[in-house]
N, C-alpha and C. Protein backbone atom coordinates (compact mmCIF):
# COMPACT_ATOMS: atom_id res chain seq x y z
N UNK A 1 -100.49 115.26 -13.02
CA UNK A 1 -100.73 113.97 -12.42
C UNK A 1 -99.79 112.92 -13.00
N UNK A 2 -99.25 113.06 -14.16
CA UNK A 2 -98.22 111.88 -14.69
C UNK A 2 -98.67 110.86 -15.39
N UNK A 3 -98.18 110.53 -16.37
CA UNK A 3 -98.24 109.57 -16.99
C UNK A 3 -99.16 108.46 -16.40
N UNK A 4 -100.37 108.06 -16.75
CA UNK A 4 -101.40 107.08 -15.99
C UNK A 4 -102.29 105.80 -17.54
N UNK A 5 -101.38 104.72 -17.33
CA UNK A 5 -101.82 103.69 -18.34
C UNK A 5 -102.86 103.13 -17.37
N UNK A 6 -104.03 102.57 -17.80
CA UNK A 6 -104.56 101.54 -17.35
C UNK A 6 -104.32 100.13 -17.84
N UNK A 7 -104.25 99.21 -17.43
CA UNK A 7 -104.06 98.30 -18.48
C UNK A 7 -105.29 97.36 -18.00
N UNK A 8 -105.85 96.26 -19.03
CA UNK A 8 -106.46 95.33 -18.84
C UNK A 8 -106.13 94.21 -18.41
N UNK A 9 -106.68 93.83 -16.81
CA UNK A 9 -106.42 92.66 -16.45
C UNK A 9 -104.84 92.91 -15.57
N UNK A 10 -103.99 91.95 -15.25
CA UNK A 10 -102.88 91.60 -14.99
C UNK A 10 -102.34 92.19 -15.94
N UNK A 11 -100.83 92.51 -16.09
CA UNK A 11 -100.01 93.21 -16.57
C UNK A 11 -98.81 92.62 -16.79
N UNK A 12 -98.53 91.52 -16.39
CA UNK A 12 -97.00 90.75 -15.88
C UNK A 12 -96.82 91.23 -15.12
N UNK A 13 -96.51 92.37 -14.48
CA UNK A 13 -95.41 92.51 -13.64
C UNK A 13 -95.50 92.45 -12.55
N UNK A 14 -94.40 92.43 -11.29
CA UNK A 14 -94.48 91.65 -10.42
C UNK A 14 -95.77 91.63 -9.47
N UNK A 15 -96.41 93.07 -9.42
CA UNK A 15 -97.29 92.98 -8.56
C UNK A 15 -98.10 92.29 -9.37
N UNK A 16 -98.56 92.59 -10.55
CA UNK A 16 -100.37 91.66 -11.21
C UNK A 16 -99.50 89.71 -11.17
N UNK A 17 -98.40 89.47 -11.01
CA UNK A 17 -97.98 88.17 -11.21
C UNK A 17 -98.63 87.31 -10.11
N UNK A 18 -98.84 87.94 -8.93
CA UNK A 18 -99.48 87.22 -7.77
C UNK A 18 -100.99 87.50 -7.95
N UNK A 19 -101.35 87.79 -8.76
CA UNK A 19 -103.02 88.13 -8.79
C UNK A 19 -103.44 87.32 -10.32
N UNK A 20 -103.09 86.46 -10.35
CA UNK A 20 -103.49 85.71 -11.86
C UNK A 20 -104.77 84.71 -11.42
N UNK A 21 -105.79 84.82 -10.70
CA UNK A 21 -106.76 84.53 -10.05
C UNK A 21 -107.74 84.35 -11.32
N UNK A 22 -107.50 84.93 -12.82
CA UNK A 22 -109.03 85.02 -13.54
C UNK A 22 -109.24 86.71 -13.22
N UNK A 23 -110.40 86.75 -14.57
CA UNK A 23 -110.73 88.17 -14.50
C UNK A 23 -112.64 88.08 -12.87
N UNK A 24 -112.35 86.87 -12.93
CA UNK A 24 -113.50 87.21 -11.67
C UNK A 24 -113.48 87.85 -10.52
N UNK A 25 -111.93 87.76 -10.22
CA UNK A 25 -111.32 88.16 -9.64
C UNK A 25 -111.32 89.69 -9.35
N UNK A 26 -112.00 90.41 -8.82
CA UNK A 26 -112.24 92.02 -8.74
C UNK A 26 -110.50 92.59 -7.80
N UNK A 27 -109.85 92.89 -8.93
CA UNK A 27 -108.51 93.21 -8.39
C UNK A 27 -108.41 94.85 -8.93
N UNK A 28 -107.65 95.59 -8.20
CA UNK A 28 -107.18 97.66 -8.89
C UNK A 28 -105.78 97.49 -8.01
N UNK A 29 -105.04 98.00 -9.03
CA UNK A 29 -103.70 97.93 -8.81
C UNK A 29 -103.53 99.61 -8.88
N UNK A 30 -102.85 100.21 -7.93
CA UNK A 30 -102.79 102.01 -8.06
C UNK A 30 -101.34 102.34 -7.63
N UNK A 31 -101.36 103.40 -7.54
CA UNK A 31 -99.61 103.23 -7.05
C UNK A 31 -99.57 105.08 -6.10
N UNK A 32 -98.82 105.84 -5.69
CA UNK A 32 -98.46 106.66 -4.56
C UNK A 32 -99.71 107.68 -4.90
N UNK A 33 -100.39 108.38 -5.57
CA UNK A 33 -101.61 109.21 -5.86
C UNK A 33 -103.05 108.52 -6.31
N UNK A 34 -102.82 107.05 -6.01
CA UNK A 34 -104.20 106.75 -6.68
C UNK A 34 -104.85 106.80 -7.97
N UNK A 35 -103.69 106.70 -9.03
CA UNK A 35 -103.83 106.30 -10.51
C UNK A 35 -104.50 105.03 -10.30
N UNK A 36 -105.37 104.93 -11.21
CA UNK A 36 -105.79 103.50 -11.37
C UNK A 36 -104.60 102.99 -12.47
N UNK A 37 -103.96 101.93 -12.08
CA UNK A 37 -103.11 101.37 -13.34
C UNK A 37 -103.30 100.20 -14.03
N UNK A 38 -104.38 99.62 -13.23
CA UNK A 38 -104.55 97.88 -13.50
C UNK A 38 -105.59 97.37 -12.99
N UNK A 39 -106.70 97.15 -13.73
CA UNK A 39 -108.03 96.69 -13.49
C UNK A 39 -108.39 95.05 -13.88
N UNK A 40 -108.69 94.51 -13.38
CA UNK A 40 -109.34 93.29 -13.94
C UNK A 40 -110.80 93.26 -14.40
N UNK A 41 -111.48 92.95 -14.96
CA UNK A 41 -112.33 92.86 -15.62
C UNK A 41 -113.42 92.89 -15.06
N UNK A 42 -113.42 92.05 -13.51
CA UNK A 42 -114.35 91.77 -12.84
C UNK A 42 -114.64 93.46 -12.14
N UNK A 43 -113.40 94.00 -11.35
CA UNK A 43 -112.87 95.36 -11.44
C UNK A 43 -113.95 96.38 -11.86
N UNK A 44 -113.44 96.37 -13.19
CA UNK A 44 -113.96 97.49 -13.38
C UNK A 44 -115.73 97.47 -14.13
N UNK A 45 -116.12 95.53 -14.01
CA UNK A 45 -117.76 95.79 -14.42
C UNK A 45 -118.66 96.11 -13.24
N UNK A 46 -117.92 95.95 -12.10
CA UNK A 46 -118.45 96.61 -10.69
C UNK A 46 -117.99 98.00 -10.11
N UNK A 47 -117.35 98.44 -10.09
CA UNK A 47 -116.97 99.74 -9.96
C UNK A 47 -117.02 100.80 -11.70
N UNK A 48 -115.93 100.52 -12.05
CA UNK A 48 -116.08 101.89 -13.23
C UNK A 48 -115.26 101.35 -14.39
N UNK A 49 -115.61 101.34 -15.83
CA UNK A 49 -114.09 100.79 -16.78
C UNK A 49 -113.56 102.16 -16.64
N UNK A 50 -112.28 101.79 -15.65
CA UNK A 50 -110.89 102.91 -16.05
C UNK A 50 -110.69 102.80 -17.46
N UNK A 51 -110.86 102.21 -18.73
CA UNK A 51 -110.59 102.24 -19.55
C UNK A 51 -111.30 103.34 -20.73
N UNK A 52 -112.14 103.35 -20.03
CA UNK A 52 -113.40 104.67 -20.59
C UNK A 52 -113.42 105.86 -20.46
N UNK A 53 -112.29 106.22 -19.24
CA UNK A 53 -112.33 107.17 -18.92
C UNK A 53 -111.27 108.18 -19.55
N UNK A 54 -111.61 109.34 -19.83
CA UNK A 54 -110.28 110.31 -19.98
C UNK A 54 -109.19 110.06 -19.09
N UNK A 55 -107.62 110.18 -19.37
CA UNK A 55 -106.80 109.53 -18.94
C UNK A 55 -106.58 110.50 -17.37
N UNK A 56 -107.25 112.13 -17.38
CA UNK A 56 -106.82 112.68 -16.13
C UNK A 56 -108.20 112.34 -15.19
N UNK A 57 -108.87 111.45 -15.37
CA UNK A 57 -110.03 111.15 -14.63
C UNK A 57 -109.56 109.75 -13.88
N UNK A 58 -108.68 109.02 -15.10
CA UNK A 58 -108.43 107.99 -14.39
C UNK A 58 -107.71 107.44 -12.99
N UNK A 59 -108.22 108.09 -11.51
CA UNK A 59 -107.60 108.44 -10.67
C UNK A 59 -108.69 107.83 -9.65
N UNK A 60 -108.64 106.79 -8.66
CA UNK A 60 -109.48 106.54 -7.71
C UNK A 60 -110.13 107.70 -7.28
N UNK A 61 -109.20 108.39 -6.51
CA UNK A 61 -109.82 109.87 -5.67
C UNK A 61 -110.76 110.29 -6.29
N UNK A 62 -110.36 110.63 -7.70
CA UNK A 62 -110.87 111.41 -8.86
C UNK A 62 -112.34 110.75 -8.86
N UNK A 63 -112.35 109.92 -9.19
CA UNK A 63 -113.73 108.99 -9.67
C UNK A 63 -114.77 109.09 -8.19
N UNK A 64 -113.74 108.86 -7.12
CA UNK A 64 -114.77 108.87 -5.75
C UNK A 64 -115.44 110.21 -5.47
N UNK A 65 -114.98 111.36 -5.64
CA UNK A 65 -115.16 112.35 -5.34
C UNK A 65 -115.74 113.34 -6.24
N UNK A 66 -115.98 112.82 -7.57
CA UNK A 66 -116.39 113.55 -8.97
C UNK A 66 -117.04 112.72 -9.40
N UNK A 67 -117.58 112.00 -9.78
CA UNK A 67 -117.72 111.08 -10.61
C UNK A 67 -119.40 110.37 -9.47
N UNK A 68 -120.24 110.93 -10.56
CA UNK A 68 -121.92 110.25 -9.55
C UNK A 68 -121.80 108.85 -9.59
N UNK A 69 -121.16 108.46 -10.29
CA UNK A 69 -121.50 106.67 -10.35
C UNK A 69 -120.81 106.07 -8.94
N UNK A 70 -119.65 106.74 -8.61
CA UNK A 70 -118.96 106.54 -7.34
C UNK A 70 -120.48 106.21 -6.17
N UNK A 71 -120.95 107.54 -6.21
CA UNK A 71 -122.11 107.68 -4.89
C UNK A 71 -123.40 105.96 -5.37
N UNK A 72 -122.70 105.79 -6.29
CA UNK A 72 -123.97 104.54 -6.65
C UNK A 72 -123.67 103.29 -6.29
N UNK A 73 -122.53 103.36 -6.81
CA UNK A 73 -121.51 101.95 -6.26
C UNK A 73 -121.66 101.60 -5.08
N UNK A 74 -121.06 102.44 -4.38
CA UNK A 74 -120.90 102.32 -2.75
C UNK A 74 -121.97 102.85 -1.96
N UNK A 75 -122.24 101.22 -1.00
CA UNK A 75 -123.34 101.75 -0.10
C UNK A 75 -123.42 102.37 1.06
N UNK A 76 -122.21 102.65 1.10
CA UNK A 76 -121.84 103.31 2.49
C UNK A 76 -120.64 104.37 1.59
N UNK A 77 -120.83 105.17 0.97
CA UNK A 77 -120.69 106.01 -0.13
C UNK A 77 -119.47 106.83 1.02
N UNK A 78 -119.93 107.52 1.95
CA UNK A 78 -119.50 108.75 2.71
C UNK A 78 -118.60 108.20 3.35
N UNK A 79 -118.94 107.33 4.31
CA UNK A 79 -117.57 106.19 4.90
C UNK A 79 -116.35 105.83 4.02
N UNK A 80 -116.62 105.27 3.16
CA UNK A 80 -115.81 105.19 1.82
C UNK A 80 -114.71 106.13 1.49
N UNK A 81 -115.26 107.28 1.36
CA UNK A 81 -114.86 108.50 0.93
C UNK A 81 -114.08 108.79 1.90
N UNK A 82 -114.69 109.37 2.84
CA UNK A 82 -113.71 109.66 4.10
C UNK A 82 -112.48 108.99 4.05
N UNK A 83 -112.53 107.18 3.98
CA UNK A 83 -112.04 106.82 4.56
C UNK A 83 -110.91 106.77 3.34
N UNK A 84 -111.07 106.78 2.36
CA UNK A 84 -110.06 106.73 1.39
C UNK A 84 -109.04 108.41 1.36
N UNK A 85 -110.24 109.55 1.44
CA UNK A 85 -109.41 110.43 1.50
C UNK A 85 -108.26 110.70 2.80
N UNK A 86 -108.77 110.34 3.91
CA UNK A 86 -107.57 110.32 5.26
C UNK A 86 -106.91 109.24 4.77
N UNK A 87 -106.69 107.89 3.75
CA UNK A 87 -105.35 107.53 3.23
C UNK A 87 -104.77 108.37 2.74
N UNK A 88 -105.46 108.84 1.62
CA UNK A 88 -104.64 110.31 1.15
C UNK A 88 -103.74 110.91 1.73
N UNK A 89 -104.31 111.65 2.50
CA UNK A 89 -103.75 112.24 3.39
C UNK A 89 -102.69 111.48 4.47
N UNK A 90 -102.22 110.56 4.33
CA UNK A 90 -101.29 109.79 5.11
C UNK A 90 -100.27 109.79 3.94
N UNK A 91 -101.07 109.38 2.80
CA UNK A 91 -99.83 109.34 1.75
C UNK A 91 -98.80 110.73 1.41
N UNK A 92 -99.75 111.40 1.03
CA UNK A 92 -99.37 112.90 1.22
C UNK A 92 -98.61 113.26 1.96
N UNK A 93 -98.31 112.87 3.27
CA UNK A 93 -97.83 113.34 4.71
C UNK A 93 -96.41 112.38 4.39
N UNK A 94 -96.28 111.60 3.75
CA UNK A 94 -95.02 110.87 3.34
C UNK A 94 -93.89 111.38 1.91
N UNK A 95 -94.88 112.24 1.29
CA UNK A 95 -94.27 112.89 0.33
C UNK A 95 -94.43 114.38 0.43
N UNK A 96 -93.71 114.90 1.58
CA UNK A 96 -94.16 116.34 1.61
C UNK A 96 -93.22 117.00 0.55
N UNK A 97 -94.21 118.53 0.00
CA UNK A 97 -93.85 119.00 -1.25
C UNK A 97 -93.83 118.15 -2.56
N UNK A 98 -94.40 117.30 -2.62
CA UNK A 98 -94.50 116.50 -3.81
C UNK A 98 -95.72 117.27 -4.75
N UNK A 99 -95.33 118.00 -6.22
CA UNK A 99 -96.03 118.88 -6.66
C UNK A 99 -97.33 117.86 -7.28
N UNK A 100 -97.23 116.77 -7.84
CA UNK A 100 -98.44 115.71 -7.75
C UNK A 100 -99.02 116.19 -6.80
N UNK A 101 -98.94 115.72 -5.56
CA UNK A 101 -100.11 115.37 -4.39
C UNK A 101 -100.90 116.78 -4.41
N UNK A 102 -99.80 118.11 -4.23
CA UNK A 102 -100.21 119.50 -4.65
C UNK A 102 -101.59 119.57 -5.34
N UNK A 103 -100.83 119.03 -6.61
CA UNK A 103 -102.07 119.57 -7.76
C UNK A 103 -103.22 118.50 -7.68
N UNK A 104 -102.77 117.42 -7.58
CA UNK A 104 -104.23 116.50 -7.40
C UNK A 104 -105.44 117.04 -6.33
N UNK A 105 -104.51 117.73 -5.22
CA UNK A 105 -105.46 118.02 -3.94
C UNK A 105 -106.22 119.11 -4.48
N UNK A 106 -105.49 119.84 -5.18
CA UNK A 106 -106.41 121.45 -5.77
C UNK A 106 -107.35 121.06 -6.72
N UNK A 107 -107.50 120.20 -7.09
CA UNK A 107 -108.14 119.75 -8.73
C UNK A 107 -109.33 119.42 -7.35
N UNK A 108 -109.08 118.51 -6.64
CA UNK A 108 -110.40 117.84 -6.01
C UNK A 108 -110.55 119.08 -5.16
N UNK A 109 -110.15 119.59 -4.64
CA UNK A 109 -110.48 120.99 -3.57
C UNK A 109 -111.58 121.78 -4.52
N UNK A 110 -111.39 121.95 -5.47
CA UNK A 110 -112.18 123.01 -6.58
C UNK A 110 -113.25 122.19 -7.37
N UNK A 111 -113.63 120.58 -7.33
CA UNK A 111 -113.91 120.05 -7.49
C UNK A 111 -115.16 119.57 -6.76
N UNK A 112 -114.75 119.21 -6.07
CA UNK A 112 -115.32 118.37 -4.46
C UNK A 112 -115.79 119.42 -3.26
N UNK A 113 -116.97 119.26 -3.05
CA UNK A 113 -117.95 120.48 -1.51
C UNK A 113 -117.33 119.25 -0.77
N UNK A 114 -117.27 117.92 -0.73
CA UNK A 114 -117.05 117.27 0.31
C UNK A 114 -115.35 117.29 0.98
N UNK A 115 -114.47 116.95 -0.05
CA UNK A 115 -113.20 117.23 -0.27
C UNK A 115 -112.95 118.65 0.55
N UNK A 116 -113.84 119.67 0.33
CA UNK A 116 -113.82 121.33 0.61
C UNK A 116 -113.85 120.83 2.54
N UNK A 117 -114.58 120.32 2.56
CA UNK A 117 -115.35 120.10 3.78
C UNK A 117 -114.79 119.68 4.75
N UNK A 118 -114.13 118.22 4.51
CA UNK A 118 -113.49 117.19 5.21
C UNK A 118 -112.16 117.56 5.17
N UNK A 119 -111.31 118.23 4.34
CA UNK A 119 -109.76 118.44 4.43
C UNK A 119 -109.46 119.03 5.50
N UNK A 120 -110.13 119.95 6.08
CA UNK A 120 -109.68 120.70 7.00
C UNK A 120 -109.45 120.00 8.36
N UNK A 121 -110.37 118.61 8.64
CA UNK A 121 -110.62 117.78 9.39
C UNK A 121 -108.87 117.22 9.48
N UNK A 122 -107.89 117.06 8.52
CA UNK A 122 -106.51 116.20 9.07
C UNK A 122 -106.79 114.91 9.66
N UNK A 123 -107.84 113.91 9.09
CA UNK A 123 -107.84 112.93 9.23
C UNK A 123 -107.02 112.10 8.51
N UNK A 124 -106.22 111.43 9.24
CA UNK A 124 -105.63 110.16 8.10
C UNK A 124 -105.54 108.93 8.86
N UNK A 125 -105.38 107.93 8.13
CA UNK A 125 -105.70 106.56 7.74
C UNK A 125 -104.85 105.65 7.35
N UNK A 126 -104.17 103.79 8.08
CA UNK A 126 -103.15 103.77 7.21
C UNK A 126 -103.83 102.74 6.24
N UNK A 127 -103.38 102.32 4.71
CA UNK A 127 -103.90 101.15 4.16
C UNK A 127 -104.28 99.93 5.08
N UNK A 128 -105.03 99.47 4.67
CA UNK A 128 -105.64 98.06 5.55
C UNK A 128 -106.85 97.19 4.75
N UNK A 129 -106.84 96.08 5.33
CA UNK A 129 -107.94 95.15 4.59
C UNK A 129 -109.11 95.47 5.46
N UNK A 130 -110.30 94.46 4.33
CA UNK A 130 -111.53 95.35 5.21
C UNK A 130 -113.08 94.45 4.65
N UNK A 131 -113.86 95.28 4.30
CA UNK A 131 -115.12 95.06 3.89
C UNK A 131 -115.59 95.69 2.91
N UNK A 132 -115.83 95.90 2.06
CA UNK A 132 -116.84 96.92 0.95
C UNK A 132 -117.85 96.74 0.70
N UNK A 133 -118.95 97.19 0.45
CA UNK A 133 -120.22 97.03 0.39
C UNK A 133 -120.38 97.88 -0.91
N UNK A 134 -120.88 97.06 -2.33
CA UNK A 134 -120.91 97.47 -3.54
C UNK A 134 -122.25 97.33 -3.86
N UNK A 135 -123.42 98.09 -4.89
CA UNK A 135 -124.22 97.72 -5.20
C UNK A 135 -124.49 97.87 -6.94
N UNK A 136 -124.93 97.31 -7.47
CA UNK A 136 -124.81 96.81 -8.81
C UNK A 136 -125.76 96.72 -9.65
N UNK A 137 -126.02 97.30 -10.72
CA UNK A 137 -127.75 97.24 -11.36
C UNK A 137 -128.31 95.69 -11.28
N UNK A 138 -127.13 95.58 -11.69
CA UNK A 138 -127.52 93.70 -12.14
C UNK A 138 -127.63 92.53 -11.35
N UNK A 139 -126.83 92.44 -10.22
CA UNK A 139 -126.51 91.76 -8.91
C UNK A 139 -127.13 92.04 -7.52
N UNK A 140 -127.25 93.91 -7.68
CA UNK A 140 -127.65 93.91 -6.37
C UNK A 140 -126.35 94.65 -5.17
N UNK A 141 -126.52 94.63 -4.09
CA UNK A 141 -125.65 94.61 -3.64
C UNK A 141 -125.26 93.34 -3.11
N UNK A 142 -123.41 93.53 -3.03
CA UNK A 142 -122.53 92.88 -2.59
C UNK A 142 -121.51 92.94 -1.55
N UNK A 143 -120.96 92.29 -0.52
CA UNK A 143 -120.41 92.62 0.16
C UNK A 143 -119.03 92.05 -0.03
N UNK A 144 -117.51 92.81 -0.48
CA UNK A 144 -116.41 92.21 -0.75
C UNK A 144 -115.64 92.22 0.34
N UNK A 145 -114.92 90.79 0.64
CA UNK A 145 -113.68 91.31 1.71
C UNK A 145 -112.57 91.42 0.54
N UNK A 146 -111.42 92.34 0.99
CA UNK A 146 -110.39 93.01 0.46
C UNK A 146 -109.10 92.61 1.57
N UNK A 147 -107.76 92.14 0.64
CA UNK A 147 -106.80 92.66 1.27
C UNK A 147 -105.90 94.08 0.48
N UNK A 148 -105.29 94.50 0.94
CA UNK A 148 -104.06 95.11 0.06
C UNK A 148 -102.66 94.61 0.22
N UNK A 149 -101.93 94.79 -0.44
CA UNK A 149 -100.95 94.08 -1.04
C UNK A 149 -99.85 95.02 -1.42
N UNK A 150 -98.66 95.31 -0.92
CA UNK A 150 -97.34 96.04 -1.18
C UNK A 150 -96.45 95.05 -1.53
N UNK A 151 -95.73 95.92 -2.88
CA UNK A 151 -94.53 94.97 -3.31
C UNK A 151 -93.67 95.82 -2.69
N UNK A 152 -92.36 94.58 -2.18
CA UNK A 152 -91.23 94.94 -1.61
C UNK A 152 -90.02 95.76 -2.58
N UNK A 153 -90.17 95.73 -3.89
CA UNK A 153 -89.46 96.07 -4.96
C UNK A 153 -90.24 97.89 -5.09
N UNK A 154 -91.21 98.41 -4.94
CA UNK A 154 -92.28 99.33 -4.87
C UNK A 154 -93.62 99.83 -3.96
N UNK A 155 -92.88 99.80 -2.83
CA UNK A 155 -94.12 99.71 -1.70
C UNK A 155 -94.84 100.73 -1.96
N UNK A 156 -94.89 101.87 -2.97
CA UNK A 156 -96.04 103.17 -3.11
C UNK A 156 -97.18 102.27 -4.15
N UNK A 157 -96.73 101.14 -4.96
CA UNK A 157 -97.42 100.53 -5.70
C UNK A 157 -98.53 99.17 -4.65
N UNK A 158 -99.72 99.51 -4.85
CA UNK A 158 -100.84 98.77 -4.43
C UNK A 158 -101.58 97.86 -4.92
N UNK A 159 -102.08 96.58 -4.60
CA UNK A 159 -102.85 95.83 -5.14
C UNK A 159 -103.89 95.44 -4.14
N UNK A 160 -105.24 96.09 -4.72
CA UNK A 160 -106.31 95.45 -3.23
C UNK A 160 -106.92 94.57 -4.71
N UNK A 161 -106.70 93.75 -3.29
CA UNK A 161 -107.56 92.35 -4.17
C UNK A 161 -109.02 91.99 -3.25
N UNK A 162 -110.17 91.61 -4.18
CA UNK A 162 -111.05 91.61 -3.03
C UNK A 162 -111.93 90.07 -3.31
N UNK A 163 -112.84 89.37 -2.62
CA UNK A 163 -113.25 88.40 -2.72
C UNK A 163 -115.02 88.19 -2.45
N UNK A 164 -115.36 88.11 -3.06
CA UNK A 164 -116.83 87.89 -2.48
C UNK A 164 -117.45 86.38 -1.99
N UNK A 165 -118.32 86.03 -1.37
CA UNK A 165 -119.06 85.04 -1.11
C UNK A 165 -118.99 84.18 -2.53
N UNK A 166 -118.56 82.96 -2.18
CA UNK A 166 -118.57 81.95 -3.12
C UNK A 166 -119.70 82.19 -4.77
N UNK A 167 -120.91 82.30 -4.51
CA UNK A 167 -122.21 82.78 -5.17
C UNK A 167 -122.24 83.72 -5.59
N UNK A 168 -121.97 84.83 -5.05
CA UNK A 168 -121.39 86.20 -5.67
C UNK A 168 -120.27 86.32 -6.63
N UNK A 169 -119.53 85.05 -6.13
CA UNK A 169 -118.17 85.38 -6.90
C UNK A 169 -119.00 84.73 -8.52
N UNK A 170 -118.70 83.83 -8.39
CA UNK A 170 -119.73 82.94 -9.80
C UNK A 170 -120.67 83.77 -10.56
N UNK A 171 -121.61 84.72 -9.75
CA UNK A 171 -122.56 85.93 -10.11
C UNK A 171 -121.61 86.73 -11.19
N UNK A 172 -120.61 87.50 -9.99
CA UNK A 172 -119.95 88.21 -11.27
C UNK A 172 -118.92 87.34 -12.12
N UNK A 173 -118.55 86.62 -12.28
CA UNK A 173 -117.92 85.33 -13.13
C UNK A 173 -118.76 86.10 -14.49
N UNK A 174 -119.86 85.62 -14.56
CA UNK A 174 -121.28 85.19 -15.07
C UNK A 174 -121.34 86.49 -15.78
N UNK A 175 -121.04 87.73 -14.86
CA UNK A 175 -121.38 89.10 -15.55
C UNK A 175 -120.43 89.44 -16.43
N UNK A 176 -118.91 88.90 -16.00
CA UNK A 176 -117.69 89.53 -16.83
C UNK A 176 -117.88 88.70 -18.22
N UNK A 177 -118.64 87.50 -18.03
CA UNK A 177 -118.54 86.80 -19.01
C UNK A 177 -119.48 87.09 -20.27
N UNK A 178 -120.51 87.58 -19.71
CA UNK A 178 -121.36 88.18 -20.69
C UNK A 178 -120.62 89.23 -21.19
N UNK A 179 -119.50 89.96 -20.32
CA UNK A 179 -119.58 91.17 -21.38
C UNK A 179 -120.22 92.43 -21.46
């Protein structure tokens, strides 16, 4: 899978430079396989600390498709999934023979009954902004709008940035701040 830093928060570089919003800000920066590389704070107290994780776990796919806390997060869990793995699979379809995409797909193939299930399907998907529906011990559920974000210097590199309802946003403010 390659070399996969997470870092905390913004990073400098060019892509986290347009996302200096605050850690309330629920931002994941990933790049052509879905490394998580760049979490903000808000990030990862609603979804997962990439920072916790073993470094070959640290992988969106990985976490959606392995990982039970995934099925907790998301309330529309299966939609989700789907819909992230037919990106996959678009990405994939842009790097043919790329021994990454290879081995990532076998890790979740041997991994994943759903992954087992749905691959055969050749669904794909292109990036796009949207809706998420998150739910949270502490908050509840939430509903985020998201854009994504390609730098022109690295278009395999991603930034979905997402936004919640004014009140929500302040909510998790409130949570990152506690800590």
């Amino acid at each position: 899978m390659g070399r996969q830093v997470v870092r905390d928060d913004v990073d400098g570089s060019a892509v986290g430079a347009g996302s200096r919003a605050g850690t309330r800000a629920p931002r994941v920066r990933s790049s052509t396989r879905w490394p998580a590389l760049c979490a903000s704070s808000a990030a990862r107290a609603l979804w997962t600390d990439w920072l916790l994780l073993a470094p070959e776990a640290r992988n969106v796919l990985w976490w959606m498709f392995t990982d039970p806390a995934a099925r907790m997060v998301f309330v529309e869990w299966e939609q989700e999934a789907s819909a992230l793995l037919a990106r996959f699979r678009s990405a994939a379809a842009r790097h043919p023979g790329d021994h990454g995409f290879e081995e990532l797909t076998a890790r979740l193939k041997a991994a994943s009954p759903e992954i087992r299930a749905w691959w055969p399907r050749h669904d794909i998907a292109p990036l796009g902004s949207g809706i998420k529906r998150l739910r949270h011990p502490l908050l509840g559920e939430q509903e985020l709008r998201h854009v994504v974000l390609l730098t022109a210097d690295d278009v395999e590199q991603k930034l979905v940035a997402f936004r919640a309802a004014d009140a929500d946003q302040a909510r998790i403010a409130e949570l990152v701040a506690a800590g």
